[in-house]
C-alpha atoms as a PDB file:
ATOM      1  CA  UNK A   1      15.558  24.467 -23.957  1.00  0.00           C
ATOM      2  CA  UNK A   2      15.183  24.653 -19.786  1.00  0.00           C
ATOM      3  CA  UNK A   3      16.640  21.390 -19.744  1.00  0.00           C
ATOM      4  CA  UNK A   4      19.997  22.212 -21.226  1.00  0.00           C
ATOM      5  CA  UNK A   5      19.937  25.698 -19.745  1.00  0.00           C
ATOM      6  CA  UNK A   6      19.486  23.352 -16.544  1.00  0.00           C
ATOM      7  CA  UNK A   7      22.524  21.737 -17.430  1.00  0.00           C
ATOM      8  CA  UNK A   8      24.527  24.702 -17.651  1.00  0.00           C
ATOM      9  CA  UNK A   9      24.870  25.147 -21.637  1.00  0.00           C
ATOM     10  CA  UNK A  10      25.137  28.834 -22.946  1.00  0.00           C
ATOM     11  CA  UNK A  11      21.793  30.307 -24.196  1.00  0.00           C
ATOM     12  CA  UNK A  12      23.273  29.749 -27.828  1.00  0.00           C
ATOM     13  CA  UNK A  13      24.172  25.998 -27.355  1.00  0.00           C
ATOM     14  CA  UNK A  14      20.305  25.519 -25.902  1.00  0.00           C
ATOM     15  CA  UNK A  15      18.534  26.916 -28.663  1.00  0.00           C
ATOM     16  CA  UNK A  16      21.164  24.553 -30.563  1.00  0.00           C
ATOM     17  CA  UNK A  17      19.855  21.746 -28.996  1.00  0.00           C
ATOM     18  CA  UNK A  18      16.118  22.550 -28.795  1.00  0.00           C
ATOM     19  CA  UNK A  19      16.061  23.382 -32.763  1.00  0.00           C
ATOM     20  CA  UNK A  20      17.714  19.946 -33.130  1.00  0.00           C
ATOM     21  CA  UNK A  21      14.624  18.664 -31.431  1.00  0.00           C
ATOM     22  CA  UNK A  22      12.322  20.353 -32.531  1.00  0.00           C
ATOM     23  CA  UNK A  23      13.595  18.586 -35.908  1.00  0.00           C
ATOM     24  CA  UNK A  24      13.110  15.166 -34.503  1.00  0.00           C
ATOM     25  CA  UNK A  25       9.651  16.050 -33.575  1.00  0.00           C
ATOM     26  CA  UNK A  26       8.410  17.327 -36.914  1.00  0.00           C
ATOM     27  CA  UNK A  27       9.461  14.175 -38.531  1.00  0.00           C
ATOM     28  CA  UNK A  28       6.987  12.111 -36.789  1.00  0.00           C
ATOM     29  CA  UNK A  29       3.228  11.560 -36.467  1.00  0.00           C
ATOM     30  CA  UNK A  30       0.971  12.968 -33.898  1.00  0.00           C
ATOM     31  CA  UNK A  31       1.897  14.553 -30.594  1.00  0.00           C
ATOM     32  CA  UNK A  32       5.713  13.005 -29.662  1.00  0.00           C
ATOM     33  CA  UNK A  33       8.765  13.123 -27.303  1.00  0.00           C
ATOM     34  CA  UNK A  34      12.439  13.243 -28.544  1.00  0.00           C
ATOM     35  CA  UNK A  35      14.999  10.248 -27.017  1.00  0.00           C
ATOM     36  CA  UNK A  36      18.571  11.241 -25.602  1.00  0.00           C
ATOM     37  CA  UNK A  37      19.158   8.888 -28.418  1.00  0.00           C
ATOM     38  CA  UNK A  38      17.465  10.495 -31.135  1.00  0.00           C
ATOM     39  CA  UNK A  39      18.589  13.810 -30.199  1.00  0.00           C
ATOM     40  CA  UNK A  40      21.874  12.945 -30.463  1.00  0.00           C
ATOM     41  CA  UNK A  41      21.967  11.412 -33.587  1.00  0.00           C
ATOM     42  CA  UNK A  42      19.736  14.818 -34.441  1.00  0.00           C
ATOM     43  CA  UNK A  43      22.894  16.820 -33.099  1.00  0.00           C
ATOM     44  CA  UNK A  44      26.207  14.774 -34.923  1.00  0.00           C
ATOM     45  CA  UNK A  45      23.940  14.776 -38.002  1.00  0.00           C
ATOM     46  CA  UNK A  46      23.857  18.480 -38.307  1.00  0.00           C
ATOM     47  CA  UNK A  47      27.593  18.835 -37.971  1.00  0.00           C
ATOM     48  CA  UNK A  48      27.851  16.645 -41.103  1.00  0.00           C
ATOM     49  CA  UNK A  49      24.905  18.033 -43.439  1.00  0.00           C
ATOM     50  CA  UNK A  50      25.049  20.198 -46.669  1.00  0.00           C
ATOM     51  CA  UNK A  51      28.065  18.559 -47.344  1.00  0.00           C
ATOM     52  CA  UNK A  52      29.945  20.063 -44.546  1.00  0.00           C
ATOM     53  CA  UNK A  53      29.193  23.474 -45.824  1.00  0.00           C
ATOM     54  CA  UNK A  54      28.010  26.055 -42.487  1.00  0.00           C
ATOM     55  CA  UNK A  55      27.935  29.294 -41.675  1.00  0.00           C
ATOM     56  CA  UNK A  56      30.555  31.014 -39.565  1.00  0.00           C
ATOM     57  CA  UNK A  57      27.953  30.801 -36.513  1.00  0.00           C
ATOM     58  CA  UNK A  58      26.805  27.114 -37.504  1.00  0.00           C
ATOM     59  CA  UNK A  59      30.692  26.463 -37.058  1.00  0.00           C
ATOM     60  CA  UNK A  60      30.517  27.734 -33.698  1.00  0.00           C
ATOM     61  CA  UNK A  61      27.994  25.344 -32.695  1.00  0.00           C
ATOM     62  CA  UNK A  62      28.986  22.611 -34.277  1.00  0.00           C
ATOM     63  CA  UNK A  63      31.994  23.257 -33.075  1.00  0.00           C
ATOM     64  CA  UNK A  64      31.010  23.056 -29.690  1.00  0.00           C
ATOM     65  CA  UNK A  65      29.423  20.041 -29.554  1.00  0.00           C
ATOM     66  CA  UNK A  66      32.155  18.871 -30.600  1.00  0.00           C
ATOM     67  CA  UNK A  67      33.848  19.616 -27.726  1.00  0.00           C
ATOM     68  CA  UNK A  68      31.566  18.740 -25.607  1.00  0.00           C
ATOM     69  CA  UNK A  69      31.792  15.128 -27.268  1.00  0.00           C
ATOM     70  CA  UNK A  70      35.732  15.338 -26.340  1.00  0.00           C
ATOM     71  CA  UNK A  71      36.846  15.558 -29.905  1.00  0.00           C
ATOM     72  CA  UNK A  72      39.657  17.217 -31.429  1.00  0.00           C
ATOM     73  CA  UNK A  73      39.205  20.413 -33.494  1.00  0.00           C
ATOM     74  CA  UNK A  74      42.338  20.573 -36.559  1.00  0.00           C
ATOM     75  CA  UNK A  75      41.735  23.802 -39.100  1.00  0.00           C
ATOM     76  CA  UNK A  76      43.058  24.727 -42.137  1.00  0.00           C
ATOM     77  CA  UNK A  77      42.102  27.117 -44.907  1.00  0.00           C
ATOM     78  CA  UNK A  78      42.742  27.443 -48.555  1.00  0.00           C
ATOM     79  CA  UNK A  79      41.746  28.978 -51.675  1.00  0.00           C
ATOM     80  CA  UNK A  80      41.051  24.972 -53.069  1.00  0.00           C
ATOM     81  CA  UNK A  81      40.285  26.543 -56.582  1.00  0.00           C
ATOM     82  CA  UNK A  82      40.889  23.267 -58.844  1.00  0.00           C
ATOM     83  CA  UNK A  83      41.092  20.104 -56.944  1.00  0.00           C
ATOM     84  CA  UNK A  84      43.955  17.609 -57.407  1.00  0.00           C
ATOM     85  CA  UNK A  85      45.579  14.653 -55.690  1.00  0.00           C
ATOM     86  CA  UNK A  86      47.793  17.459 -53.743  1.00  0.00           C
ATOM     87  CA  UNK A  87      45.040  19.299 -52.261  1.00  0.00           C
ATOM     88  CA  UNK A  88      43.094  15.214 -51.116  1.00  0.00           C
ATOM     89  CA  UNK A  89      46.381  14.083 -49.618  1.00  0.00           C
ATOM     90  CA  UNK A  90      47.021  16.999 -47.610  1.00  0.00           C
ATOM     91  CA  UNK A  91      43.651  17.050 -45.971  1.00  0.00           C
ATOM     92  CA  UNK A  92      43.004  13.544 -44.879  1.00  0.00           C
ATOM     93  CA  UNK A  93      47.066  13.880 -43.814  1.00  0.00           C
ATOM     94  CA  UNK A  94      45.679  16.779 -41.657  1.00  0.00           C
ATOM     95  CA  UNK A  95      42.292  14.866 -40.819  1.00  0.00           C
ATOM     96  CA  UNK A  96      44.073  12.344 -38.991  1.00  0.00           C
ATOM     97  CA  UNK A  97      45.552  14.628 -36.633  1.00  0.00           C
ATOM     98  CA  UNK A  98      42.474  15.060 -34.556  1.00  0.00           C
ATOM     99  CA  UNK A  99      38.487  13.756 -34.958  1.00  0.00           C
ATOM    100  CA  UNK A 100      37.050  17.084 -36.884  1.00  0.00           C
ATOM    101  CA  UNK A 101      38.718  18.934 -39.834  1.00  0.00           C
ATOM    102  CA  UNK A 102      37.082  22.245 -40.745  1.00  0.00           C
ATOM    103  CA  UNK A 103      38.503  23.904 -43.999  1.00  0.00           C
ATOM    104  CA  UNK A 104      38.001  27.643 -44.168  1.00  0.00           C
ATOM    105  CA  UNK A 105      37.596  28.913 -48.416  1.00  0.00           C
ATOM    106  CA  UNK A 106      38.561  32.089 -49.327  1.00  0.00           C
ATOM    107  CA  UNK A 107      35.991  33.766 -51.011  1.00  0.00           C
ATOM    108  CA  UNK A 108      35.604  34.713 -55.086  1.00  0.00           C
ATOM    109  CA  UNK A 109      36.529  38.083 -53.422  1.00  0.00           C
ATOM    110  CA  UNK A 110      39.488  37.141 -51.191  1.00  0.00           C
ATOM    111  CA  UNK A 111      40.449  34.636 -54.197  1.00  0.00           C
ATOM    112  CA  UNK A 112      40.770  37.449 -56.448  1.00  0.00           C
ATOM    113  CA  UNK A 113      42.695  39.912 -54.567  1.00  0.00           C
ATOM    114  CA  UNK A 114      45.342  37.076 -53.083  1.00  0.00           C
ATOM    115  CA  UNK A 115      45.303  35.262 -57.166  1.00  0.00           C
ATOM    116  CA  UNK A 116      44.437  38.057 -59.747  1.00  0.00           C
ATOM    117  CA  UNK A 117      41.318  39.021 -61.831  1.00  0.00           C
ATOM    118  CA  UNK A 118      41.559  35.736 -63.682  1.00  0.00           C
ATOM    119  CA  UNK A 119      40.492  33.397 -60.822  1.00  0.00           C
ATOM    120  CA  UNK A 120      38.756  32.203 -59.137  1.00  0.00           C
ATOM    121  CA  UNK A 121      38.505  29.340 -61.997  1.00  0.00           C
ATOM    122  CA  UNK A 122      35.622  27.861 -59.779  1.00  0.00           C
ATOM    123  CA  UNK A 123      33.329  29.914 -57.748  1.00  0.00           C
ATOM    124  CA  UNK A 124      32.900  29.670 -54.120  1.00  0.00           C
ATOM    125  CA  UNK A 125      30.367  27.540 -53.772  1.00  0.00           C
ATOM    126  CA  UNK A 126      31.231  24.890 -56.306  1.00  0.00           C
ATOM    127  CA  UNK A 127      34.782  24.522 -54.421  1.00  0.00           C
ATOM    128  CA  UNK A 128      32.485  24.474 -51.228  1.00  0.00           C
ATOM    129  CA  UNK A 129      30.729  21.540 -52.272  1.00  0.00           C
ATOM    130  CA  UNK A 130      33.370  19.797 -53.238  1.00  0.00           C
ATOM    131  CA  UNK A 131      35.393  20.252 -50.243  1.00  0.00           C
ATOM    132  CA  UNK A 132      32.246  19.003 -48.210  1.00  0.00           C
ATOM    133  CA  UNK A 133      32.283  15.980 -50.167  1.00  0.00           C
ATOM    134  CA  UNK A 134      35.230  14.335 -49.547  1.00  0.00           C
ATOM    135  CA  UNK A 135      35.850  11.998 -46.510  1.00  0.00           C
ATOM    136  CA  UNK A 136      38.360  13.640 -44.474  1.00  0.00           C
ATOM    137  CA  UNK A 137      36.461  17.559 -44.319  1.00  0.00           C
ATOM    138  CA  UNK A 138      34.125  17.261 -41.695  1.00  0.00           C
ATOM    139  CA  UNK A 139      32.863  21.497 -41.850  1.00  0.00           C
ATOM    140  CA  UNK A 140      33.935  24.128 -45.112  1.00  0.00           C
ATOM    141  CA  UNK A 141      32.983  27.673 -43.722  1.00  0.00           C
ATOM    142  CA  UNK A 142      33.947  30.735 -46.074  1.00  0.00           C
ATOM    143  CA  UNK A 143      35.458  33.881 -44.886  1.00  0.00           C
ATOM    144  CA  UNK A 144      35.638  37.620 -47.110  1.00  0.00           C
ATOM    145  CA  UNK A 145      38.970  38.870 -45.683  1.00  0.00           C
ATOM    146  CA  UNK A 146      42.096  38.655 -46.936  1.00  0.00           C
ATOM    147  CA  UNK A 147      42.936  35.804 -44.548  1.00  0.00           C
ATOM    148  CA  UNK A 148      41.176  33.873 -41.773  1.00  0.00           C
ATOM    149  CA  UNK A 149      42.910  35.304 -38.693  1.00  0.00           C
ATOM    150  CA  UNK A 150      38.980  36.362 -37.445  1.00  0.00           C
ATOM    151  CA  UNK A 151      37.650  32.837 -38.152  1.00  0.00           C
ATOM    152  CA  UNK A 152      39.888  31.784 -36.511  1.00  0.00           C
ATOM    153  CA  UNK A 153      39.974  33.890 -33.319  1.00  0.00           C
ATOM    154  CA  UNK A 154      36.510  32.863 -33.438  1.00  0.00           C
ATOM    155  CA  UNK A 155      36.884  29.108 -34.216  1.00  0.00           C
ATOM    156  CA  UNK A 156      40.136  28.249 -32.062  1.00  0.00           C
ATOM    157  CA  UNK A 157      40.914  25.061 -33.340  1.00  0.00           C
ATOM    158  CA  UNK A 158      43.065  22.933 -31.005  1.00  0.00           C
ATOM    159  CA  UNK A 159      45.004  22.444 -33.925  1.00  0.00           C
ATOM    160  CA  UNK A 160      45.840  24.294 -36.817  1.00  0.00           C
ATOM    161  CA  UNK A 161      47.507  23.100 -39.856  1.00  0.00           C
ATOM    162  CA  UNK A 162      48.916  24.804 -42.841  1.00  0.00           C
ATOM    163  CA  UNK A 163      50.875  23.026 -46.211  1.00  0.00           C
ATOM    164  CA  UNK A 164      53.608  24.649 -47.811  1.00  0.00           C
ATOM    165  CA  UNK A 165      56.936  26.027 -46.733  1.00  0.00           C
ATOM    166  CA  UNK A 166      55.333  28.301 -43.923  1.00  0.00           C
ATOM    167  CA  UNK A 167      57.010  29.196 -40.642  1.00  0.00           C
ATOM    168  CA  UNK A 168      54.209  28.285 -38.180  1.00  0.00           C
ATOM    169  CA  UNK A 169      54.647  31.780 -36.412  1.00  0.00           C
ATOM    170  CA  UNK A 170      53.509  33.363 -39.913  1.00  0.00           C
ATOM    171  CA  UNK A 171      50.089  31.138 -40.041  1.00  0.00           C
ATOM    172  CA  UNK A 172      47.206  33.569 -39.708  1.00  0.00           C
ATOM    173  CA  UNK A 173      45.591  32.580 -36.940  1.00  0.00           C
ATOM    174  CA  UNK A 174      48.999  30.302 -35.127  1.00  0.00           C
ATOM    175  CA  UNK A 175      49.048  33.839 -32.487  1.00  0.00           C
ATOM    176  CA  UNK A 176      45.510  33.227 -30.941  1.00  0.00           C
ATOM    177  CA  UNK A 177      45.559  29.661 -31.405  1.00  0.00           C
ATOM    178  CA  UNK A 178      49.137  29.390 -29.214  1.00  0.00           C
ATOM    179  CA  UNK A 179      47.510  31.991 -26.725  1.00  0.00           C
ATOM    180  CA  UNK A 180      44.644  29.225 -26.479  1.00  0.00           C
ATOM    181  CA  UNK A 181      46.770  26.217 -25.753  1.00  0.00           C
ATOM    182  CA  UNK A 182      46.676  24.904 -29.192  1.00  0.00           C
ATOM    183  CA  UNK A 183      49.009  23.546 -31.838  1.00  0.00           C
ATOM    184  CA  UNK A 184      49.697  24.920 -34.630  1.00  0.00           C
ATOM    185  CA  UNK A 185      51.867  22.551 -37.501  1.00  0.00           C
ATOM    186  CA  UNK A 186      53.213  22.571 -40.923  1.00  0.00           C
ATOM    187  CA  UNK A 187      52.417  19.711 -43.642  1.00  0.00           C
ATOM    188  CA  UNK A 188      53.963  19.569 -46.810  1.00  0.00           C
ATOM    189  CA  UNK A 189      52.495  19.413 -49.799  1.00  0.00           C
ATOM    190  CA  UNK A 190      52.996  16.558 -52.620  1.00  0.00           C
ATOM    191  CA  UNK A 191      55.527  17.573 -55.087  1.00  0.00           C
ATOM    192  CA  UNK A 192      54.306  17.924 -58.746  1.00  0.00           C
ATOM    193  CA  UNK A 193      50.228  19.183 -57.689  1.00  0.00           C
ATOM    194  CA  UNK A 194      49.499  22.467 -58.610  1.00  0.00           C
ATOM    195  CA  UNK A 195      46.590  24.426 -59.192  1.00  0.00           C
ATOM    196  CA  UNK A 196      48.896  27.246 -61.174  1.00  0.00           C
ATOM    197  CA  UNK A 197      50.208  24.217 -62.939  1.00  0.00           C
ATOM    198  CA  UNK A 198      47.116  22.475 -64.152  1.00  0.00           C
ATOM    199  CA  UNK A 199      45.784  26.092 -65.219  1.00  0.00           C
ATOM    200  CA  UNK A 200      48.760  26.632 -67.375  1.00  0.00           C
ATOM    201  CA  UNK A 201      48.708  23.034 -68.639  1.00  0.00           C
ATOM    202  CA  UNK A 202      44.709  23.639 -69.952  1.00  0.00           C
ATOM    203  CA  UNK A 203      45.975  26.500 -71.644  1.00  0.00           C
ATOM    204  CA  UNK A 204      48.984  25.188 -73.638  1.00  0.00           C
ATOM    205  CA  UNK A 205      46.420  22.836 -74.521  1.00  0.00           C
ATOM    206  CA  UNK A 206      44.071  25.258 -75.984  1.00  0.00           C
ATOM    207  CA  UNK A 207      46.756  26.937 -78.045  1.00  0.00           C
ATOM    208  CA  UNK A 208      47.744  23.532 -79.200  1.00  0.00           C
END
């Protein structure tokens, strides 16, 4: 903890640090010291954990170690209720704009005001997991409100990234990110993928 404090790290990123140590230490036998090595590896494996899925002030740290590493931060956020093709293509698209991807999740809350009462189909921490799990999300981090703007006055991606037809100026978030320096950009999304779509599809089914 004095040692990073020493090296001029915040207070937070210190006790970041010294519980990823303390980690190392716990895993071993007898009295022990922790390697720059070791506590390295400690620090990039917590970013990628619990298959990607932090809290909003895990994010924060993670995120800045990140930075510290010299890596590029790309956001984007999503309800993600059914995955499909659409949804995989779009985020490794926006995963090789920079070295992290963090997808914020509305929650079952947030879901249901911004879809209706009938969804979310999956819950919050099902889509979560399943987010985490592919290859191009890095962090998933849920927020309540109706959108992320506060995450991501929080999170300040260098980049943000949104799909659809959006005008970048009317991307939560693209206000404080631009204020910050960053980017903010516009994929598209594959023609024919659809959450709505597949919804609808399960239910002709049913009738049929």
């Amino acid at each position: 903890l004095a040692a990073t404090l020493a090296a001029g790290n915040s207070l937070e990123e210190a006790c970041f640090f010294a519980n990823a140590a303390a980690g190392v230490v716990v895993g071993k036998l007898g009295t022990s010291t922790v390697s720059p090595i070791e506590l390295e590896n400690a620090v990039r494996g917590r970013a990628d954990t619990g298959f990607g899925v932090m809290t909003e002030e895990e994010l924060k740290l993670a995120v800045a170690a990140a930075r510290k590493r010299g890596e590029k931060v790309v956001m984007t956020n999503g309800v993600f209720d059914i995955l499909h093709a659409g949804h995989v293509s779009y985020l490794a698209n926006a995963r090789k704009l920079g070295d992290r991807l963090i997808v914020a999740v509305n929650s079952d809350a947030s879901t249901k005001r911004l879809k209706g009462d009938s969804r979310p189909v999956n819950p919050l921490e099902q889509r979560m997991i399943v987010l985490g799990a592919l290859e191009a999300v890095d962090w998933v981090v849920s927020f309540e409100e109706d959108t992320p703007q506060r995450l991501i006055a929080g999170i300040l991606p260098d980049l943000l990234v949104k799909g659809g037809d959006y005008k970048p100026e009317e991307i939560a978030g693209s206000k404080e990110v631009w204020a910050n320096g960053g980017e903010v950009l516009v994929l598209n999304f594959e023609d024919g993928c659809s959450t709505t779509n597949i919804i609808k599809k399960i239910q002709q089914d049913k009738k049929g």
